[in-house]
N, C-alpha and C. Protein backbone atom coordinates (compact mmCIF):
# COMPACT_ATOMS: atom_id res chain seq x y z
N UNK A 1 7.49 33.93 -52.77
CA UNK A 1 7.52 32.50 -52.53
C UNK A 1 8.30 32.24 -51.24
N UNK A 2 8.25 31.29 -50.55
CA UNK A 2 8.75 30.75 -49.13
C UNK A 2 9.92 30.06 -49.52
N UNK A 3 10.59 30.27 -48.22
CA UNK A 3 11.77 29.16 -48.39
C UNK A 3 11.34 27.65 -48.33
N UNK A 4 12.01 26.87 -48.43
CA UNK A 4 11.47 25.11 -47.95
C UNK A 4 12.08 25.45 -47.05
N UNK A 5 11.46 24.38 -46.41
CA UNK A 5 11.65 24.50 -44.42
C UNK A 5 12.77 23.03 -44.32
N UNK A 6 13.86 23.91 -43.84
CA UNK A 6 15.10 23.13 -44.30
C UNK A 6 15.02 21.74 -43.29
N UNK A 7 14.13 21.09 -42.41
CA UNK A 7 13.82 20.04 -42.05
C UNK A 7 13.14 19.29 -42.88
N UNK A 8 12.51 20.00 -43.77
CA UNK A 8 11.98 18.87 -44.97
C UNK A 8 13.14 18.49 -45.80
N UNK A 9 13.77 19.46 -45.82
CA UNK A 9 15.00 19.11 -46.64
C UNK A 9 15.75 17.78 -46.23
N UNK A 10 16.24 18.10 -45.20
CA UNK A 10 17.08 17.41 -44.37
C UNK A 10 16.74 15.80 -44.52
N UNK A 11 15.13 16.00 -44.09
CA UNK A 11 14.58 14.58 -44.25
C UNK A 11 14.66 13.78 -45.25
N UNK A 12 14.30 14.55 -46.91
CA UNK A 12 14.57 14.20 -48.00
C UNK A 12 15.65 13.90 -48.33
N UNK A 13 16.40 14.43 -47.91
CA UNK A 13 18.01 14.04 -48.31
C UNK A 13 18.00 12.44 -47.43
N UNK A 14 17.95 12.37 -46.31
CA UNK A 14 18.16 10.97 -46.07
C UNK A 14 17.54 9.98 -46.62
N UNK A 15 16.23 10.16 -46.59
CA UNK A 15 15.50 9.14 -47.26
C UNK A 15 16.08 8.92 -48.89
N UNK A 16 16.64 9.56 -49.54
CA UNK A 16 16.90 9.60 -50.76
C UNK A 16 18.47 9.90 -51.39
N UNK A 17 19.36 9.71 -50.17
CA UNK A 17 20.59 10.16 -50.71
C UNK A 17 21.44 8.93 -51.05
N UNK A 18 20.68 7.51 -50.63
CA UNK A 18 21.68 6.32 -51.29
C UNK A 18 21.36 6.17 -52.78
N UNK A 19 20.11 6.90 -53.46
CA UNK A 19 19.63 6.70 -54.84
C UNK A 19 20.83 7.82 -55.57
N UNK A 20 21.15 8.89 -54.90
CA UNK A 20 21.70 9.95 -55.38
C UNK A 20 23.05 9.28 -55.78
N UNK A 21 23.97 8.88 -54.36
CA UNK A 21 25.16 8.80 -54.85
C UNK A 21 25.66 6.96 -55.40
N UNK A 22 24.13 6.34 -55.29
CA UNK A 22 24.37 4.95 -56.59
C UNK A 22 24.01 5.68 -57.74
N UNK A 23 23.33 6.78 -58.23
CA UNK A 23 23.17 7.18 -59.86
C UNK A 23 24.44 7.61 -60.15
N UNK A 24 25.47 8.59 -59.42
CA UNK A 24 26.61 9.07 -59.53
C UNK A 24 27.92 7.98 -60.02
N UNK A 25 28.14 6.69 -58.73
CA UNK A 25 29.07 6.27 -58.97
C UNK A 25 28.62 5.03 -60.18
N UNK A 26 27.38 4.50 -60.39
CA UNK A 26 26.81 3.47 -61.66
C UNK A 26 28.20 4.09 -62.63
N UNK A 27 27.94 5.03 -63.36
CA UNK A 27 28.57 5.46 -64.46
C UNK A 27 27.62 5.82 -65.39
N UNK A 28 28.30 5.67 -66.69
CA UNK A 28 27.55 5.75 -68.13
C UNK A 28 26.90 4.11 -68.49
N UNK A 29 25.72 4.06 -69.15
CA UNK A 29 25.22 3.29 -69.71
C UNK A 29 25.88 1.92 -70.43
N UNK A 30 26.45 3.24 -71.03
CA UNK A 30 27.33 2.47 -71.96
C UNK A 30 28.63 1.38 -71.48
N UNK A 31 28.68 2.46 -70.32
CA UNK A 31 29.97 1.93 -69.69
C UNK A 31 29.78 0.54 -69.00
N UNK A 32 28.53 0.17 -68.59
CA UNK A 32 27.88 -1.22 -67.66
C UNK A 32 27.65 -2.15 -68.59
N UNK A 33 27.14 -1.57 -69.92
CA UNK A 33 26.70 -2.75 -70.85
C UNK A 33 27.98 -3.07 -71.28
N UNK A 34 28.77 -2.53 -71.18
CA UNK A 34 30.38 -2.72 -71.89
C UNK A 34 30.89 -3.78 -71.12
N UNK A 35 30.88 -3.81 -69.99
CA UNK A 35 31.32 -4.92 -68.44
C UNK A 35 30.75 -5.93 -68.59
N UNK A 36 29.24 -5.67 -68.63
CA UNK A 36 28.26 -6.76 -69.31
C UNK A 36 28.77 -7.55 -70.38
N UNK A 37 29.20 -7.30 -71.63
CA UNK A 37 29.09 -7.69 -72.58
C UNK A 37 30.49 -8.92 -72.40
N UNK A 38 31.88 -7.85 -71.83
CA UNK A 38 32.96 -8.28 -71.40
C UNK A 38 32.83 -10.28 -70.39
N UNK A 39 32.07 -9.74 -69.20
CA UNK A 39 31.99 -10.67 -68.53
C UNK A 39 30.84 -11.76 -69.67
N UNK A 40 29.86 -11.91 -70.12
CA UNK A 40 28.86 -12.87 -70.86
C UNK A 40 30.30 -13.60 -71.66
N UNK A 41 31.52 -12.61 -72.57
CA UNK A 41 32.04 -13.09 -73.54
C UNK A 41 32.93 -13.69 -72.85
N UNK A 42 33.53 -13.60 -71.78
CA UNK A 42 34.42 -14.29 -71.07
C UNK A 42 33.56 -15.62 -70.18
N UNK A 43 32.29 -16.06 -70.73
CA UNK A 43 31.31 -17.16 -70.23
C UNK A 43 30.91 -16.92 -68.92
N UNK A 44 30.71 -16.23 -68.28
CA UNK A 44 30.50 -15.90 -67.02
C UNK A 44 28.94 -15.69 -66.49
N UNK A 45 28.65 -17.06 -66.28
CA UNK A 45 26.82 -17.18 -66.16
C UNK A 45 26.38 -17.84 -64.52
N UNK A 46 25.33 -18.12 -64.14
CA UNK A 46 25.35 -18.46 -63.20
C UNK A 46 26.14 -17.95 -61.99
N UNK A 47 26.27 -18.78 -60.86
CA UNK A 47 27.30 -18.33 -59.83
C UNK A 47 28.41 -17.43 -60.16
N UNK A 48 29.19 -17.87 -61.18
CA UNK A 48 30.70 -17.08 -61.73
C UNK A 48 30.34 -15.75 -62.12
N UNK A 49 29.03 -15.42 -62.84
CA UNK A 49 29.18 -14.45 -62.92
C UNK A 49 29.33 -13.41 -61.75
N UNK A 50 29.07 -13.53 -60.58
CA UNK A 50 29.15 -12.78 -59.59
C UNK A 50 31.09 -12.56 -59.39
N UNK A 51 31.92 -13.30 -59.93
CA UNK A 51 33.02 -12.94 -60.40
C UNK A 51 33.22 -11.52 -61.24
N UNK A 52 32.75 -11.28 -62.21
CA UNK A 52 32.81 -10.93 -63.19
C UNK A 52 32.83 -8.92 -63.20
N UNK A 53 32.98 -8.30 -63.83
CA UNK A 53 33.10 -6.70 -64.33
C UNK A 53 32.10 -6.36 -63.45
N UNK A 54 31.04 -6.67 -64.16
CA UNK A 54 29.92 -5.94 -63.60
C UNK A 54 29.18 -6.30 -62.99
N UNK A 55 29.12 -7.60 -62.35
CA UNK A 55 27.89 -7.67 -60.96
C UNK A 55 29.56 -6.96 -59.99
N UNK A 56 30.45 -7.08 -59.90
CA UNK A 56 31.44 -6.37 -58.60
C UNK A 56 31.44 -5.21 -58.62
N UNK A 57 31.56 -4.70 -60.09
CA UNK A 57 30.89 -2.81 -59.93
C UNK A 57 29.98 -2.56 -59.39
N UNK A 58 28.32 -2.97 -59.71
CA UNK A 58 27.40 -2.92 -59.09
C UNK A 58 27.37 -2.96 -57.19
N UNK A 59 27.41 -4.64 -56.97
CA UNK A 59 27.96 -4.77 -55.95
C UNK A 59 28.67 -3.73 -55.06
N UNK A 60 29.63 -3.80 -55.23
CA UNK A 60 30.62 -2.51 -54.39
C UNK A 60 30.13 -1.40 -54.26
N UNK A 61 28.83 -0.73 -54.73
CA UNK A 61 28.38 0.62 -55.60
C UNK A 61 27.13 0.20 -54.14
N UNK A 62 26.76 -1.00 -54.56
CA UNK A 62 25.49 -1.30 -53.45
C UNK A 62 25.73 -0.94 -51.96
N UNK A 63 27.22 -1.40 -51.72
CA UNK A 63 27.35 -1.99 -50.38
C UNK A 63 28.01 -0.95 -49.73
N UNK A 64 28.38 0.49 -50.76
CA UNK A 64 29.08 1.63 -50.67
C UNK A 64 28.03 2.43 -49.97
N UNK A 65 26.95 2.21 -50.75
CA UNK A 65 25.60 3.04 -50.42
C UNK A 65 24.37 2.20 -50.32
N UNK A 66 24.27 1.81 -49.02
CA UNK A 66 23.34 0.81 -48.93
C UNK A 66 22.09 1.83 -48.67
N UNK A 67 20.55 0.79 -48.91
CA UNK A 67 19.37 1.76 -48.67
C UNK A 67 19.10 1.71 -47.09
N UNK A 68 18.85 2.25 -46.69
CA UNK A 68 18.48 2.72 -45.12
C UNK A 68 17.42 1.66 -45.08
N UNK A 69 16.83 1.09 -43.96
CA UNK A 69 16.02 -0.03 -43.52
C UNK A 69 14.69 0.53 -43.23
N UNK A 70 13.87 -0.20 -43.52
CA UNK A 70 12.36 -0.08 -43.52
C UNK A 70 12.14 0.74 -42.27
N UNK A 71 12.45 0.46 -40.98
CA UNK A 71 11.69 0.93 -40.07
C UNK A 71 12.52 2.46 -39.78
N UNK A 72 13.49 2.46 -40.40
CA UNK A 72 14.09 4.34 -40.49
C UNK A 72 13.35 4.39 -41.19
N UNK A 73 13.06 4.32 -42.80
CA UNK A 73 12.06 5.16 -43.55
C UNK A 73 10.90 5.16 -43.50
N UNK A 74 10.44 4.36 -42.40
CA UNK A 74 8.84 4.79 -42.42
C UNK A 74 9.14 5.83 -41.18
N UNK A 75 10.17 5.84 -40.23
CA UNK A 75 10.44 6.97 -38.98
C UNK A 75 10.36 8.22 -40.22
N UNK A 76 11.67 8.54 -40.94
CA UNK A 76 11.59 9.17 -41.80
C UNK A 76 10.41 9.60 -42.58
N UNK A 77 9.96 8.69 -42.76
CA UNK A 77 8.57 9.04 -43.76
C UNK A 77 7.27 9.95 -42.75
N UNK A 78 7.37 9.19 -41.87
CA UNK A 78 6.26 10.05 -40.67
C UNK A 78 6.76 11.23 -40.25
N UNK A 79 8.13 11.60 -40.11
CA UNK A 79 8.54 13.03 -39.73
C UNK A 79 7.91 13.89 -40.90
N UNK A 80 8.45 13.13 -42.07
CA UNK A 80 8.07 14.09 -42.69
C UNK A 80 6.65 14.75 -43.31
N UNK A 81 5.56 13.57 -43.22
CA UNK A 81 4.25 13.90 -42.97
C UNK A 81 3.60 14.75 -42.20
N UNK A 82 4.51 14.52 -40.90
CA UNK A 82 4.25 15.79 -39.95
C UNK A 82 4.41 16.66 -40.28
N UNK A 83 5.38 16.85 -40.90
CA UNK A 83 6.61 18.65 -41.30
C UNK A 83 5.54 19.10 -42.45
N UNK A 84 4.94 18.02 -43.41
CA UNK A 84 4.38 18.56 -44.74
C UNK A 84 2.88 18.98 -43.91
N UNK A 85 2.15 18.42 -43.06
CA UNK A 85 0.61 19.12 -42.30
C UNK A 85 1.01 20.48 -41.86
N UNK A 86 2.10 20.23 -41.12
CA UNK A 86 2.29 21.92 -40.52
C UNK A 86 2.46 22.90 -41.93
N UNK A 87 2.79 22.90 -42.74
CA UNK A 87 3.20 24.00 -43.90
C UNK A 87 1.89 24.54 -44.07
């Protein structure tokens, strides 16, 4: 079997590494619905809720690892179309 041709790699990793390290820092399931549940019981609807546990976890998690912009990932996306014809 071949190695992957570590420019595909490379590519993949960018296009896909803000999904990686928002699954990492999210947490447990349990742990968001818990924030959730916290902020609803403390009335926190509408506008306020953006106060609250868990839209600022989220949030901060977003803005930590934002997604790269359309016209990098379609650059991205075409490198790597190229890289995948040549194989």
């Amino acid at each position: 079997m071949n190695e992957p041709n570590p420019e595909i790699i490379v590519r993949l990793h960018q296009l896909n590494q803000h999904k990686h390290h928002r699954h990492c820092d999210y947490g447990q399931v349990a742990d968001q619905l818990d924030m959730l549940f916290k902020d609803i019981d403390a009335g926190l609807f509408g506008e306020q809720a953006k106060t609250g546990l868990f839209y600022n976890h989220i949030k901060n998690i977003k803005d930590r690892h934002p997604k790269i912009d359309s016209a990098e990932q379609e650059r991205i996306q075409s490198e790597l179309n190229e890289l995948f014809a040549r194989e």
